[in-house]
PDB file of N, CA and C in Angstrom:
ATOM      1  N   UNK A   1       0.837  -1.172   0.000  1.00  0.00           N
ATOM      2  CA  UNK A   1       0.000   0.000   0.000  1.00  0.00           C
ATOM      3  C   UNK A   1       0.889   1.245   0.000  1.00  0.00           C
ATOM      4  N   UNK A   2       0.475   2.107  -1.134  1.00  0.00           N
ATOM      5  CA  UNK A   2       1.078   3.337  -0.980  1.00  0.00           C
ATOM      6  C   UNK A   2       0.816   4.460  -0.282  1.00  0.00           C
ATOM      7  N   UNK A   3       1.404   5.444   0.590  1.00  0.00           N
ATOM      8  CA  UNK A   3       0.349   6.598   1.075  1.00  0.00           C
ATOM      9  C   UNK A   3       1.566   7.904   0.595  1.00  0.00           C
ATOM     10  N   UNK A   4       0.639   8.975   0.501  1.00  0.00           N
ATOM     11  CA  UNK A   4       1.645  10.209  -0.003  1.00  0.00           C
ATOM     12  C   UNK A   4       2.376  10.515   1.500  1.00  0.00           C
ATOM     13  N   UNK A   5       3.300  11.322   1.047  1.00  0.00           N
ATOM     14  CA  UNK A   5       4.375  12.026   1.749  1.00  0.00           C
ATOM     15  C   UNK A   5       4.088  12.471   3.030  1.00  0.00           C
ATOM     16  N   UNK A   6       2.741  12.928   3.266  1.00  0.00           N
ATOM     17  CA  UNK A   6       2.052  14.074   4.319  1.00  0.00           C
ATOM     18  C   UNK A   6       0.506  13.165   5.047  1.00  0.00           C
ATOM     19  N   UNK A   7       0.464  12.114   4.714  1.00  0.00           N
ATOM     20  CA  UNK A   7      -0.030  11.584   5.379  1.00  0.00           C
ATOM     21  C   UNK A   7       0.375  10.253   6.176  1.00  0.00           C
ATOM     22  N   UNK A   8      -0.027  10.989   7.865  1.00  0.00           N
ATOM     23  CA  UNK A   8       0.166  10.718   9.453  1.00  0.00           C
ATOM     24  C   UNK A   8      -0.227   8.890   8.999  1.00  0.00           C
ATOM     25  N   UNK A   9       0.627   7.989   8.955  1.00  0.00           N
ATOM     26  CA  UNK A   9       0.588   6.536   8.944  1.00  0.00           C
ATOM     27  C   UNK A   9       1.289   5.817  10.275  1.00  0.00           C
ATOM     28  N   UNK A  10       2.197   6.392  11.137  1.00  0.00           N
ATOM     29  CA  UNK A  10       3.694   5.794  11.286  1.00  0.00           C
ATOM     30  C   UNK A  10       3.334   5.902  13.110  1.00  0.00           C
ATOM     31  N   UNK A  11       3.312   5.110  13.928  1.00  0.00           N
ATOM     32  CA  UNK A  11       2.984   5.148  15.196  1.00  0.00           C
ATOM     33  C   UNK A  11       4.412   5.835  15.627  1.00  0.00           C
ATOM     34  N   UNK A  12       4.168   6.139  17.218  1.00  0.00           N
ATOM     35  CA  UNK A  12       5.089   6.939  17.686  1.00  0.00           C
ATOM     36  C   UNK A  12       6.373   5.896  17.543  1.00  0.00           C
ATOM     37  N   UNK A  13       5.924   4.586  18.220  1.00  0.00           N
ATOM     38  CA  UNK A  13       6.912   3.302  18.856  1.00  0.00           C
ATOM     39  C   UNK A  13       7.658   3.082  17.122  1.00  0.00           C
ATOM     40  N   UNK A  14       7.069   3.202  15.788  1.00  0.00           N
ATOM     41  CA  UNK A  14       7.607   2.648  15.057  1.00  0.00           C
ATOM     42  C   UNK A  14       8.829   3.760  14.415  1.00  0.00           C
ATOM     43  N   UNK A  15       8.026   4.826  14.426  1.00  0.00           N
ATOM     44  CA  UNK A  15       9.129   6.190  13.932  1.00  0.00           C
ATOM     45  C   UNK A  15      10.236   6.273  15.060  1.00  0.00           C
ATOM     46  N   UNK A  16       9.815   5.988  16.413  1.00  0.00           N
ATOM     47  CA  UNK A  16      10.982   5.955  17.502  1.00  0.00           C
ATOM     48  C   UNK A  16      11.766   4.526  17.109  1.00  0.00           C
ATOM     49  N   UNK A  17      11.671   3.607  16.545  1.00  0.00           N
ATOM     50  CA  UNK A  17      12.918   2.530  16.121  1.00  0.00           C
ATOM     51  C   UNK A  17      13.278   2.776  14.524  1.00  0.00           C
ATOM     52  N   UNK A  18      12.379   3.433  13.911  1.00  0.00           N
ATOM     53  CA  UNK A  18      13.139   4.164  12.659  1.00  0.00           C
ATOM     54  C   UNK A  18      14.475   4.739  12.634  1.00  0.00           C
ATOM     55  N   UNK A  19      14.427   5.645  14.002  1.00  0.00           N
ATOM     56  CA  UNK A  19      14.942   6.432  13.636  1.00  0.00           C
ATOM     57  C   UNK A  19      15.990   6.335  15.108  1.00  0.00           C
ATOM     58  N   UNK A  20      15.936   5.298  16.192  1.00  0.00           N
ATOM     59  CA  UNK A  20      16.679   5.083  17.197  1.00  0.00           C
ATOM     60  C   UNK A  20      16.768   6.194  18.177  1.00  0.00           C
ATOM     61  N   UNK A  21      15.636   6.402  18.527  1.00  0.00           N
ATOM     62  CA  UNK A  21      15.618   7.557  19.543  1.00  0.00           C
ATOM     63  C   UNK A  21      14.044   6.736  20.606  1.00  0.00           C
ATOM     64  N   UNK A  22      14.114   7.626  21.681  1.00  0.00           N
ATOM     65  CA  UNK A  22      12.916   7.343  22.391  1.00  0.00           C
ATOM     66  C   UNK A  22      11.591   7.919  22.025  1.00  0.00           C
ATOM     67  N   UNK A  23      11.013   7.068  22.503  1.00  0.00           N
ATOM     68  CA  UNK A  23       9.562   7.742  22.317  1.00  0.00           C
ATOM     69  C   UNK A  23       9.578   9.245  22.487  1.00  0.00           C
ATOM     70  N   UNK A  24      10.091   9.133  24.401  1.00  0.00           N
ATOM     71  CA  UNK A  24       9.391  10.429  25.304  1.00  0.00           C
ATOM     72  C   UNK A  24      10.196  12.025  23.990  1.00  0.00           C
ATOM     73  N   UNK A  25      11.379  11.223  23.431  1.00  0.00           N
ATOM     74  CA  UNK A  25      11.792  12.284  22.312  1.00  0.00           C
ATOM     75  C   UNK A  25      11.263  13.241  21.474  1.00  0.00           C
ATOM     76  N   UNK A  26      10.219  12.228  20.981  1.00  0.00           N
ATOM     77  CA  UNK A  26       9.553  12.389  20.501  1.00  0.00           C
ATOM     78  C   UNK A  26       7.942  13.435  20.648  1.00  0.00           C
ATOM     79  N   UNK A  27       7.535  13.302  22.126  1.00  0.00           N
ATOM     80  CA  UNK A  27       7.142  13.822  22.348  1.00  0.00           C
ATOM     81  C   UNK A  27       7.788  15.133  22.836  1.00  0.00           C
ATOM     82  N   UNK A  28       8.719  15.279  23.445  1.00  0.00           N
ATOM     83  CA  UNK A  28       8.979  16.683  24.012  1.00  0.00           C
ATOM     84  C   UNK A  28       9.084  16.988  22.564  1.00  0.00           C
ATOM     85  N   UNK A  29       9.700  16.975  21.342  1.00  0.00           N
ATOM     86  CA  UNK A  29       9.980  17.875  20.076  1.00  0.00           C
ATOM     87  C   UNK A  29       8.298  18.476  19.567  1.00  0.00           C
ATOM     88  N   UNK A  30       7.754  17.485  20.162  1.00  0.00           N
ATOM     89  CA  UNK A  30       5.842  17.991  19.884  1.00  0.00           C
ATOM     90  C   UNK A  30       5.733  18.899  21.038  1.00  0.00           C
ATOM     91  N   UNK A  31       5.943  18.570  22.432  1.00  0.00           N
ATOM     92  CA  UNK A  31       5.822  19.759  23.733  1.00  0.00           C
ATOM     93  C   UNK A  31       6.696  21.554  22.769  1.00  0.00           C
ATOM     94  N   UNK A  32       7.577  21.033  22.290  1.00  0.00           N
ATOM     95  CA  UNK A  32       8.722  22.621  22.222  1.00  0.00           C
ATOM     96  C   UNK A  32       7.637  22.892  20.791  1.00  0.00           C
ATOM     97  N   UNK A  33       6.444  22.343  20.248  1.00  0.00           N
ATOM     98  CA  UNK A  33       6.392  23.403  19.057  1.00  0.00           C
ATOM     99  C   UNK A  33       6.749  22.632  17.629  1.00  0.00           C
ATOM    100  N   UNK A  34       7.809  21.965  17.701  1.00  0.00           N
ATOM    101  CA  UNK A  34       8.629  21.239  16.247  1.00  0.00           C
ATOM    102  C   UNK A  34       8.307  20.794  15.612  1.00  0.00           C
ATOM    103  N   UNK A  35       7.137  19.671  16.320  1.00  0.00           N
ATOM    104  CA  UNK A  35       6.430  18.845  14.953  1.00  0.00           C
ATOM    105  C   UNK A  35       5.022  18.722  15.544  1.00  0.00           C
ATOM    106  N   UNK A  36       4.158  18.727  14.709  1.00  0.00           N
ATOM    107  CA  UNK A  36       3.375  18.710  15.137  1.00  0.00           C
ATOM    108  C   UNK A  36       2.483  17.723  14.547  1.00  0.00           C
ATOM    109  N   UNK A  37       2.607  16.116  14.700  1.00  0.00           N
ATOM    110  CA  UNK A  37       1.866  14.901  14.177  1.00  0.00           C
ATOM    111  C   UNK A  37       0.406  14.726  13.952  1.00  0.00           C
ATOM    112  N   UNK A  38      -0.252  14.050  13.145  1.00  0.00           N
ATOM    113  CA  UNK A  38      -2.072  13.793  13.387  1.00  0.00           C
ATOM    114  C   UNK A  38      -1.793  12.821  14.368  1.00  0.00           C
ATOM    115  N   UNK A  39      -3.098  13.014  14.889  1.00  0.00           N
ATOM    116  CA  UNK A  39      -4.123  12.320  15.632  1.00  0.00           C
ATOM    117  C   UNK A  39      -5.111  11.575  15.312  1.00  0.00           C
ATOM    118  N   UNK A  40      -5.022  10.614  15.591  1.00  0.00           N
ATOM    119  CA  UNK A  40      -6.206   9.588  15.615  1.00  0.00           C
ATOM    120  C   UNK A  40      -7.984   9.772  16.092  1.00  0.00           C
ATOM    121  N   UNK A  41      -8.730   9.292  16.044  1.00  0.00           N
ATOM    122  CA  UNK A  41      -9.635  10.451  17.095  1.00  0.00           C
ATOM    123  C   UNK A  41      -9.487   9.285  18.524  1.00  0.00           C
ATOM    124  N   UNK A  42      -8.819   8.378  18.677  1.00  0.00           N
ATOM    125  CA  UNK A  42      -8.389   7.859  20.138  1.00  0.00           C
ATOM    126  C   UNK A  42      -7.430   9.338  20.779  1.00  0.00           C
ATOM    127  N   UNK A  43      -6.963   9.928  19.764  1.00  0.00           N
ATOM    128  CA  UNK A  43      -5.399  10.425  20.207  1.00  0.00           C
ATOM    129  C   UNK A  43      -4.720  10.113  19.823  1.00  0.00           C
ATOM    130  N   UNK A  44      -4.434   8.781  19.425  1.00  0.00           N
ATOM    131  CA  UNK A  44      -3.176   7.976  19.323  1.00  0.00           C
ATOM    132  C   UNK A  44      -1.863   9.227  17.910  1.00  0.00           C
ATOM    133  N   UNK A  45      -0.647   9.366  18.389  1.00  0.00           N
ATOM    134  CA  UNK A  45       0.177  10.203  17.120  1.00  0.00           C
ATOM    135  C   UNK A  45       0.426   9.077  15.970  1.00  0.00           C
ATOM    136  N   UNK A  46      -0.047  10.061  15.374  1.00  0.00           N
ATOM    137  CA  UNK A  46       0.231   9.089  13.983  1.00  0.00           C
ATOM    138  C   UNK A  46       1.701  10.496  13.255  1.00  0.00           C
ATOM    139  N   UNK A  47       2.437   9.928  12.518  1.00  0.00           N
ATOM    140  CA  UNK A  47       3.355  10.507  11.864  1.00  0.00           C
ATOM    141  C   UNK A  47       3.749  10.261  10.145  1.00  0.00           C
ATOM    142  N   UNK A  48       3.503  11.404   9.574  1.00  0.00           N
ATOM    143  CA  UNK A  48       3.911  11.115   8.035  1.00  0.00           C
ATOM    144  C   UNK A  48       5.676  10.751   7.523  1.00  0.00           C
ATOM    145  N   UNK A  49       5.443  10.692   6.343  1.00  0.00           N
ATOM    146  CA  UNK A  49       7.064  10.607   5.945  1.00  0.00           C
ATOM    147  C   UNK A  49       7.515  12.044   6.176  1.00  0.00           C
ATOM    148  N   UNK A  50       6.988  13.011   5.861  1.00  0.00           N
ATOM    149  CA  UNK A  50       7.020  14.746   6.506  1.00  0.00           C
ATOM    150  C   UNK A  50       7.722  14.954   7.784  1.00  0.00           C
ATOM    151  N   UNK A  51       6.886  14.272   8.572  1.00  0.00           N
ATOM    152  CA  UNK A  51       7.281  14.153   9.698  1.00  0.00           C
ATOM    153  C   UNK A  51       8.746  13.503   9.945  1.00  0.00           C
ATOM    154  N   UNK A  52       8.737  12.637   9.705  1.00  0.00           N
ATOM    155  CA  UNK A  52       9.800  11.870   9.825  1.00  0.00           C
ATOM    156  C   UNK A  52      11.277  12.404   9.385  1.00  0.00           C
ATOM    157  N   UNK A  53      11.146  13.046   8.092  1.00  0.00           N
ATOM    158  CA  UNK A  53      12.446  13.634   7.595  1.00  0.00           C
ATOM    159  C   UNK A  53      12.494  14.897   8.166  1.00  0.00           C
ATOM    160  N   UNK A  54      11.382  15.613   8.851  1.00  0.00           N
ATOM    161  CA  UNK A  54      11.817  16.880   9.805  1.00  0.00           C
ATOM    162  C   UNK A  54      12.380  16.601  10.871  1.00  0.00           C
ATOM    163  N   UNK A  55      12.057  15.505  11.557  1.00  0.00           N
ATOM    164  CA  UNK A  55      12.319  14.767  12.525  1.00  0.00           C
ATOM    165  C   UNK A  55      14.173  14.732  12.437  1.00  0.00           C
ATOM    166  N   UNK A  56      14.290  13.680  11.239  1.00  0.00           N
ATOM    167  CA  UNK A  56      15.636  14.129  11.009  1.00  0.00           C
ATOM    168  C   UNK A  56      16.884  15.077  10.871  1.00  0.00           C
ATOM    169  N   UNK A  57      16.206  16.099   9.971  1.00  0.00           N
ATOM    170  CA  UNK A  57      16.600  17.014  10.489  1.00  0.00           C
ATOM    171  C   UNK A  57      17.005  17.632  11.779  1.00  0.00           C
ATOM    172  N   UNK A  58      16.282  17.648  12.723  1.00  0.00           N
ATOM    173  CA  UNK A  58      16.247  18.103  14.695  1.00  0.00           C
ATOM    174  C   UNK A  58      17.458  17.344  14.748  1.00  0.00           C
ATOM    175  N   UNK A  59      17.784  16.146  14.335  1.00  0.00           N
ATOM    176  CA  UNK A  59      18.199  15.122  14.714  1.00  0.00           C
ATOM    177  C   UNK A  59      19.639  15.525  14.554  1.00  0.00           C
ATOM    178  N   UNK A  60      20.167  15.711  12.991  1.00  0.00           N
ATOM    179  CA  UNK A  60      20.759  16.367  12.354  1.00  0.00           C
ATOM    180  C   UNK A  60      21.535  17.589  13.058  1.00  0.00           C
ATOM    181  N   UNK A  61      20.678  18.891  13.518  1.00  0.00           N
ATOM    182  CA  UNK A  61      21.054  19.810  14.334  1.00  0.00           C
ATOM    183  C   UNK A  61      21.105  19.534  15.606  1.00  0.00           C
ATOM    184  N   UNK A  62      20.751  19.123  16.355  1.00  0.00           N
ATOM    185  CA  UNK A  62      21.068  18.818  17.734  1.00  0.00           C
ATOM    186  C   UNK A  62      22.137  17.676  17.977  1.00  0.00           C
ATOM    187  N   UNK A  63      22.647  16.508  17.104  1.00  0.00           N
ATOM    188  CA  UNK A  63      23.562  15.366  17.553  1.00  0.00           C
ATOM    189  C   UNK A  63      24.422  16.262  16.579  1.00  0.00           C
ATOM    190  N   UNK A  64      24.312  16.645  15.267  1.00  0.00           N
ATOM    191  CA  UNK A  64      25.909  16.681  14.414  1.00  0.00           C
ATOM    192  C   UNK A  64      26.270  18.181  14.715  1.00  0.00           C
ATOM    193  N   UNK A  65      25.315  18.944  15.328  1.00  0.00           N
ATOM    194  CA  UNK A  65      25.396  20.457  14.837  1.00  0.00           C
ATOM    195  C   UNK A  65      26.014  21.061  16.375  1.00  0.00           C
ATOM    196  N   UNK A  66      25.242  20.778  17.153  1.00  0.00           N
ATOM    197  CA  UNK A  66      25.227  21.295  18.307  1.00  0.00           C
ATOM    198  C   UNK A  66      23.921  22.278  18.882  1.00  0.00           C
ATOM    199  N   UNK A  67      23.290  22.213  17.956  1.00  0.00           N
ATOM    200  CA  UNK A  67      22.554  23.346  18.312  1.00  0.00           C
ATOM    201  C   UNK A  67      20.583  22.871  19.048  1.00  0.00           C
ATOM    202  N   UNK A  68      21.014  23.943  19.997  1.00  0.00           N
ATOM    203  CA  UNK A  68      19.774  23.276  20.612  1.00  0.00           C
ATOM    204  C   UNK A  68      18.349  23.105  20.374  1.00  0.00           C
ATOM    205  N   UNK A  69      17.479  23.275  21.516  1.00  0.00           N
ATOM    206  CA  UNK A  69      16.181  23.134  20.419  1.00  0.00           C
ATOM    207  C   UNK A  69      15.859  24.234  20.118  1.00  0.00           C
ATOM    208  N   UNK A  70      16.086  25.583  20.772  1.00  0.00           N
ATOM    209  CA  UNK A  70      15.322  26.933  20.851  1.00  0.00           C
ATOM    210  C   UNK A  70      15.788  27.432  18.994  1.00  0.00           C
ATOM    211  N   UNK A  71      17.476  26.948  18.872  1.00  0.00           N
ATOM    212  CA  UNK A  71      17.928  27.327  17.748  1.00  0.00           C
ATOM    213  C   UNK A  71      17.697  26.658  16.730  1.00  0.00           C
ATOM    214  N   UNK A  72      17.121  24.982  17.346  1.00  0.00           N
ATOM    215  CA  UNK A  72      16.434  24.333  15.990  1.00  0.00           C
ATOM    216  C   UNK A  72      14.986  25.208  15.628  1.00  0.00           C
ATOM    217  N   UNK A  73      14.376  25.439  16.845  1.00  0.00           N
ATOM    218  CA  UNK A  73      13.031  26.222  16.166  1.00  0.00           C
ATOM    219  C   UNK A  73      13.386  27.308  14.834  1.00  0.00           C
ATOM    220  N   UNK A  74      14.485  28.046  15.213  1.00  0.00           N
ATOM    221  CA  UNK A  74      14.781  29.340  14.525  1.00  0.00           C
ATOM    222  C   UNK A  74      15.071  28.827  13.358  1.00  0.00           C
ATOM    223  N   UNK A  75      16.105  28.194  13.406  1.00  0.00           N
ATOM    224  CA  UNK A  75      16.588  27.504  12.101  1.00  0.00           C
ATOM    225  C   UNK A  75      15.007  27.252  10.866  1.00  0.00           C
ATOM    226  N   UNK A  76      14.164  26.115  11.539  1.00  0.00           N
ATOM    227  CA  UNK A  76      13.177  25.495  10.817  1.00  0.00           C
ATOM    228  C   UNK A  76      12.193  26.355  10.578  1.00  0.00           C
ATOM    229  N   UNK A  77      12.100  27.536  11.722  1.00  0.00           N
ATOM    230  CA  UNK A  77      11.030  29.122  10.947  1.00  0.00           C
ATOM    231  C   UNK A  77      11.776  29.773   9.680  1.00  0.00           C
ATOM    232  N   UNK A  78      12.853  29.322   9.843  1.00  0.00           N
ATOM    233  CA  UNK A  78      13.615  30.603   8.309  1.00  0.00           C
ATOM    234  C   UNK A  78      13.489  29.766   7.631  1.00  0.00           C
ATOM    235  N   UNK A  79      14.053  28.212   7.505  1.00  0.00           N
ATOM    236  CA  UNK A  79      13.915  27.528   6.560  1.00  0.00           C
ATOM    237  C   UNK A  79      12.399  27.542   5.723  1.00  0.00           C
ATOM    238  N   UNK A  80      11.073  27.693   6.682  1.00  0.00           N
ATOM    239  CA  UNK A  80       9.588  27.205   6.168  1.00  0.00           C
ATOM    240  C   UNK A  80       9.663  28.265   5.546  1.00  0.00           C
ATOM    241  N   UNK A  81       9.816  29.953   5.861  1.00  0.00           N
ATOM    242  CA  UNK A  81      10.125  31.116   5.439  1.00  0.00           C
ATOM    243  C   UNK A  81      10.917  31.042   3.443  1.00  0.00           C
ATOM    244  N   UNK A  82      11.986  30.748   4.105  1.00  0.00           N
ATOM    245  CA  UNK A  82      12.750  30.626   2.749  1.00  0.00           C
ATOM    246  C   UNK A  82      12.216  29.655   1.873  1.00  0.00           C
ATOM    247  N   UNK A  83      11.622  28.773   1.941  1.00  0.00           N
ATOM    248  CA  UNK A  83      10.554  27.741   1.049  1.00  0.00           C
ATOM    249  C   UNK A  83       9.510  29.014   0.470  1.00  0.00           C
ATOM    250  N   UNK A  84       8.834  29.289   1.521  1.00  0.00           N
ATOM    251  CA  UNK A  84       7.943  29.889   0.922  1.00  0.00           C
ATOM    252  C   UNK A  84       8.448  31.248  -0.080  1.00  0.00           C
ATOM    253  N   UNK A  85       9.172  31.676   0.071  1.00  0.00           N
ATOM    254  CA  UNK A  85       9.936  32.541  -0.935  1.00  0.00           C
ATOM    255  C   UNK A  85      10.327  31.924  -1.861  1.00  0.00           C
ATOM    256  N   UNK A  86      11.097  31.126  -2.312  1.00  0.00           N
ATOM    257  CA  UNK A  86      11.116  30.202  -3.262  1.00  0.00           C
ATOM    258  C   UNK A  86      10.395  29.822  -3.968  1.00  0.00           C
ATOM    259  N   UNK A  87       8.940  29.677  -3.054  1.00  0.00           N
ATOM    260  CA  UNK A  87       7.789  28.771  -4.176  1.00  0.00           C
ATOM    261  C   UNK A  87       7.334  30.396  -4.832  1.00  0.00           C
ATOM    262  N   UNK A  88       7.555  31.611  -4.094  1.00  0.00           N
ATOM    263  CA  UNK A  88       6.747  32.977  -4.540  1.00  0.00           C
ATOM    264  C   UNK A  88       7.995  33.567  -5.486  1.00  0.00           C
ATOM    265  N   UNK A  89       9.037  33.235  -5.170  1.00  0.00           N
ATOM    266  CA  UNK A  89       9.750  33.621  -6.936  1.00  0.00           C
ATOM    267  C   UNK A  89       9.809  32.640  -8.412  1.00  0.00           C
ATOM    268  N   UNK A  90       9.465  31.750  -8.146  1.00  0.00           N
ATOM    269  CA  UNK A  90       9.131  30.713  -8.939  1.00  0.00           C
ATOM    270  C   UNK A  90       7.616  31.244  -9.556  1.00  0.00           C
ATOM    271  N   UNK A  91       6.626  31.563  -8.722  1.00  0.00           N
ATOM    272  CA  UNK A  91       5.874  31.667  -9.563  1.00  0.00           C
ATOM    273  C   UNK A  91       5.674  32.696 -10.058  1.00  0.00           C
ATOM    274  N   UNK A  92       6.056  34.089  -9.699  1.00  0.00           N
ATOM    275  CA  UNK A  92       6.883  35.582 -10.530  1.00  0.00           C
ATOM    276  C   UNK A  92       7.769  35.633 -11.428  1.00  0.00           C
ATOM    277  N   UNK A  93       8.597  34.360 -11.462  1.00  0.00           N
ATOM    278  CA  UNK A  93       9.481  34.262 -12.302  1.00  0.00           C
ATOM    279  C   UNK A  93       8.406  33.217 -13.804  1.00  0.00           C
ATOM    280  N   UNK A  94       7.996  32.026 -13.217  1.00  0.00           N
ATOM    281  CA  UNK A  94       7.116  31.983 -14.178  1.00  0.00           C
ATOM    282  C   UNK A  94       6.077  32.880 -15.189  1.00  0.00           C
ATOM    283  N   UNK A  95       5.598  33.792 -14.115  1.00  0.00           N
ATOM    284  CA  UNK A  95       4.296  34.776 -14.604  1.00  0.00           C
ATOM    285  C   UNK A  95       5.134  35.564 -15.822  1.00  0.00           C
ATOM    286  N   UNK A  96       6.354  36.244 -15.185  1.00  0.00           N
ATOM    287  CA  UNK A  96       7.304  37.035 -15.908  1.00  0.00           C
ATOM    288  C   UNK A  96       7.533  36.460 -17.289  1.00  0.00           C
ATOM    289  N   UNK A  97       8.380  35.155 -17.038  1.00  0.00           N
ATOM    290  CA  UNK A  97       8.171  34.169 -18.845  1.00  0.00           C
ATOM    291  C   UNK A  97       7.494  34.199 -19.790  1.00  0.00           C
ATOM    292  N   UNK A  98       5.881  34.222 -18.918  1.00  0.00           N
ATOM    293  CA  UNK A  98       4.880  34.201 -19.681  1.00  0.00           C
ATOM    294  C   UNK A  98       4.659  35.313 -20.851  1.00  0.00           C
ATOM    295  N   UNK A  99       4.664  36.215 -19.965  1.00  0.00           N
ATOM    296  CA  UNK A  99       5.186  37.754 -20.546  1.00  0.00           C
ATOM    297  C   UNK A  99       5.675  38.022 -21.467  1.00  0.00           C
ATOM    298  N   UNK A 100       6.993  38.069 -20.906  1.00  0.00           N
ATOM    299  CA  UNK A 100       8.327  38.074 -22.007  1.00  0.00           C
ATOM    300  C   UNK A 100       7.895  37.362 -23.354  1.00  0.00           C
ATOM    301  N   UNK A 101       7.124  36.077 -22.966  1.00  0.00           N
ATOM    302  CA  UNK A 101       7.118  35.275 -23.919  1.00  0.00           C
ATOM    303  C   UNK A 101       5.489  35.498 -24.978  1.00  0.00           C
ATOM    304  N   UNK A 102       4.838  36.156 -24.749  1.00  0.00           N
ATOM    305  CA  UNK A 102       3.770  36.852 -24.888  1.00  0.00           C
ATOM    306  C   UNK A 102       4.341  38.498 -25.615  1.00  0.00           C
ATOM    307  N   UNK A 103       5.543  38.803 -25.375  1.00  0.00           N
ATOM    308  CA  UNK A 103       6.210  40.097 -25.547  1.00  0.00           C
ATOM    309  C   UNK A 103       4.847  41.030 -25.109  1.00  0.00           C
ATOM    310  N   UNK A 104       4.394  40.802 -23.914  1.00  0.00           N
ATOM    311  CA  UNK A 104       3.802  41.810 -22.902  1.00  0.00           C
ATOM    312  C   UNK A 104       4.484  43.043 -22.204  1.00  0.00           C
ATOM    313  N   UNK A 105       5.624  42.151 -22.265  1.00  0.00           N
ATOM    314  CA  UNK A 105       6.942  43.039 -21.530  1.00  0.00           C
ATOM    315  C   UNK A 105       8.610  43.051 -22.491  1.00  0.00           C
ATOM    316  N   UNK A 106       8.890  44.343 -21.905  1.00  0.00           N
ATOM    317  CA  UNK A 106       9.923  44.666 -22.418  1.00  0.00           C
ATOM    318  C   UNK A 106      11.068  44.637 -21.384  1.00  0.00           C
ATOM    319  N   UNK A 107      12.113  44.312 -21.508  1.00  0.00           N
ATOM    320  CA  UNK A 107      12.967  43.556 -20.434  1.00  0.00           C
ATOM    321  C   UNK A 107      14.308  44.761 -20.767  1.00  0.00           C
ATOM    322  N   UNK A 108      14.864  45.860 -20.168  1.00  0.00           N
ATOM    323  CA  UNK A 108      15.907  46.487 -20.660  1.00  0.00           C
ATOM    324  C   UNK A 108      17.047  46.362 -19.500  1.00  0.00           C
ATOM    325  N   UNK A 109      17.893  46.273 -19.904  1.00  0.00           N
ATOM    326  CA  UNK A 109      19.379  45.824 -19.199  1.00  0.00           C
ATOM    327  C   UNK A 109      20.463  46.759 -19.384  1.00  0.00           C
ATOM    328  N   UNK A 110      21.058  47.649 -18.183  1.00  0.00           N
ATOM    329  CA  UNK A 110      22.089  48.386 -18.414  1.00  0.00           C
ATOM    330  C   UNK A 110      22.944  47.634 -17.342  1.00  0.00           C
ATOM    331  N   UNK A 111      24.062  48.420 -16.732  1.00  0.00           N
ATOM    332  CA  UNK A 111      25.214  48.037 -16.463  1.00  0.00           C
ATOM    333  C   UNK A 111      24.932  48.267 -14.904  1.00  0.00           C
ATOM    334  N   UNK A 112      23.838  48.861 -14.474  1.00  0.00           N
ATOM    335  CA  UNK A 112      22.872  49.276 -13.149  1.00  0.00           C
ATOM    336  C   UNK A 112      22.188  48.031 -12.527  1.00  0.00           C
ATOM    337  N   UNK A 113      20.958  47.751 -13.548  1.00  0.00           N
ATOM    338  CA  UNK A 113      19.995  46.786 -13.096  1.00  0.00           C
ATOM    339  C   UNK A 113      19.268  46.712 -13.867  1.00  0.00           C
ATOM    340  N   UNK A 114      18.131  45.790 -13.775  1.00  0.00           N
ATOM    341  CA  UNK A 114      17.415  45.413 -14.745  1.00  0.00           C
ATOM    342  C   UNK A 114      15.970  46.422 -14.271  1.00  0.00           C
ATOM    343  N   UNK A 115      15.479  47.109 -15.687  1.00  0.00           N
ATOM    344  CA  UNK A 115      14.154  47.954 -15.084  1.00  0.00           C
ATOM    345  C   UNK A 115      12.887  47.325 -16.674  1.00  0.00           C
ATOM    346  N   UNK A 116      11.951  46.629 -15.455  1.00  0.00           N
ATOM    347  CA  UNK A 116      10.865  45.880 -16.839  1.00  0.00           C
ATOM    348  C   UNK A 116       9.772  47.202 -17.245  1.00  0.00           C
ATOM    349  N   UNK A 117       9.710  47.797 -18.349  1.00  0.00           N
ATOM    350  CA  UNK A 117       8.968  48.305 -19.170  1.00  0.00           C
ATOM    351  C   UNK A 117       7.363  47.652 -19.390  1.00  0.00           C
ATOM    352  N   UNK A 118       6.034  47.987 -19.025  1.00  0.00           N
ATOM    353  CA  UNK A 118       5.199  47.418 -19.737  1.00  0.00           C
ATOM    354  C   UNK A 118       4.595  47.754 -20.929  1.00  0.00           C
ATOM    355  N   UNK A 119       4.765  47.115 -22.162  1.00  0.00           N
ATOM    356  CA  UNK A 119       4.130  47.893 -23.227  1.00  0.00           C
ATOM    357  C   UNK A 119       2.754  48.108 -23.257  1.00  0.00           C
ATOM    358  N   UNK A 120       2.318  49.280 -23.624  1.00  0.00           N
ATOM    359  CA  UNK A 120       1.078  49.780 -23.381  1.00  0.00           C
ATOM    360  C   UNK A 120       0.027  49.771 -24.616  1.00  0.00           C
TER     361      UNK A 120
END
């Protein structure tokens, strides 16, 4: 059976021998904020593959890095941050193509910067 990326499959006990850490680990990184797993409607945490490779990550910064959890939070807010910038120049940079490629726009280039013209 296949399930996508982001859907909560993975019990606490099984992602905790995935990945060789304890349960209660697991939970405090849910107490500080970090991850935040589905629920069952028992309760029970269920965890995605999402989960799991963020998981790694923490894992990543706190055993190879040094850095604790307050600075893993920081870290993983700029990172979600910088994603989301990424996905919003990607699609400006797409829209822009379109353009260009439409010759909607006029694209002029000096030795300054680039300033886009719209033809009218």
């Amino acid at each position: 059976m296949h399930y996508s990326y982001d859907e909560p499959v993975y019990l606490i006990s099984v992602v905790a021998k995935i990945l060789e850490i304890h349960p209660q680990t697991l939970r405090q990184y849910e107490k500080e904020g970090l991850i935040e797993p589905g629920r069952t409607d028992g309760k029970i945490r269920l965890y995605s593959r999402r989960d799991i490779d963020k998981i790694k990550t923490i894992l990543r910064l706190t055993r190879d890095m040094g850095v604790n959890l307050a600075g893993v939070d920081i870290i993983l807010r700029l990172k979600e941050k910088l994603d989301e910038l990424d996905k919003l120049n990607f699609e400006l940079y797409s829209k822009l193509n379109k353009k260009t490629q439409n010759n909607d726009l006029t694209i002029k280039k000096n030795s300054y910067d680039v300033i886009i013209f719209s033809k009218k």
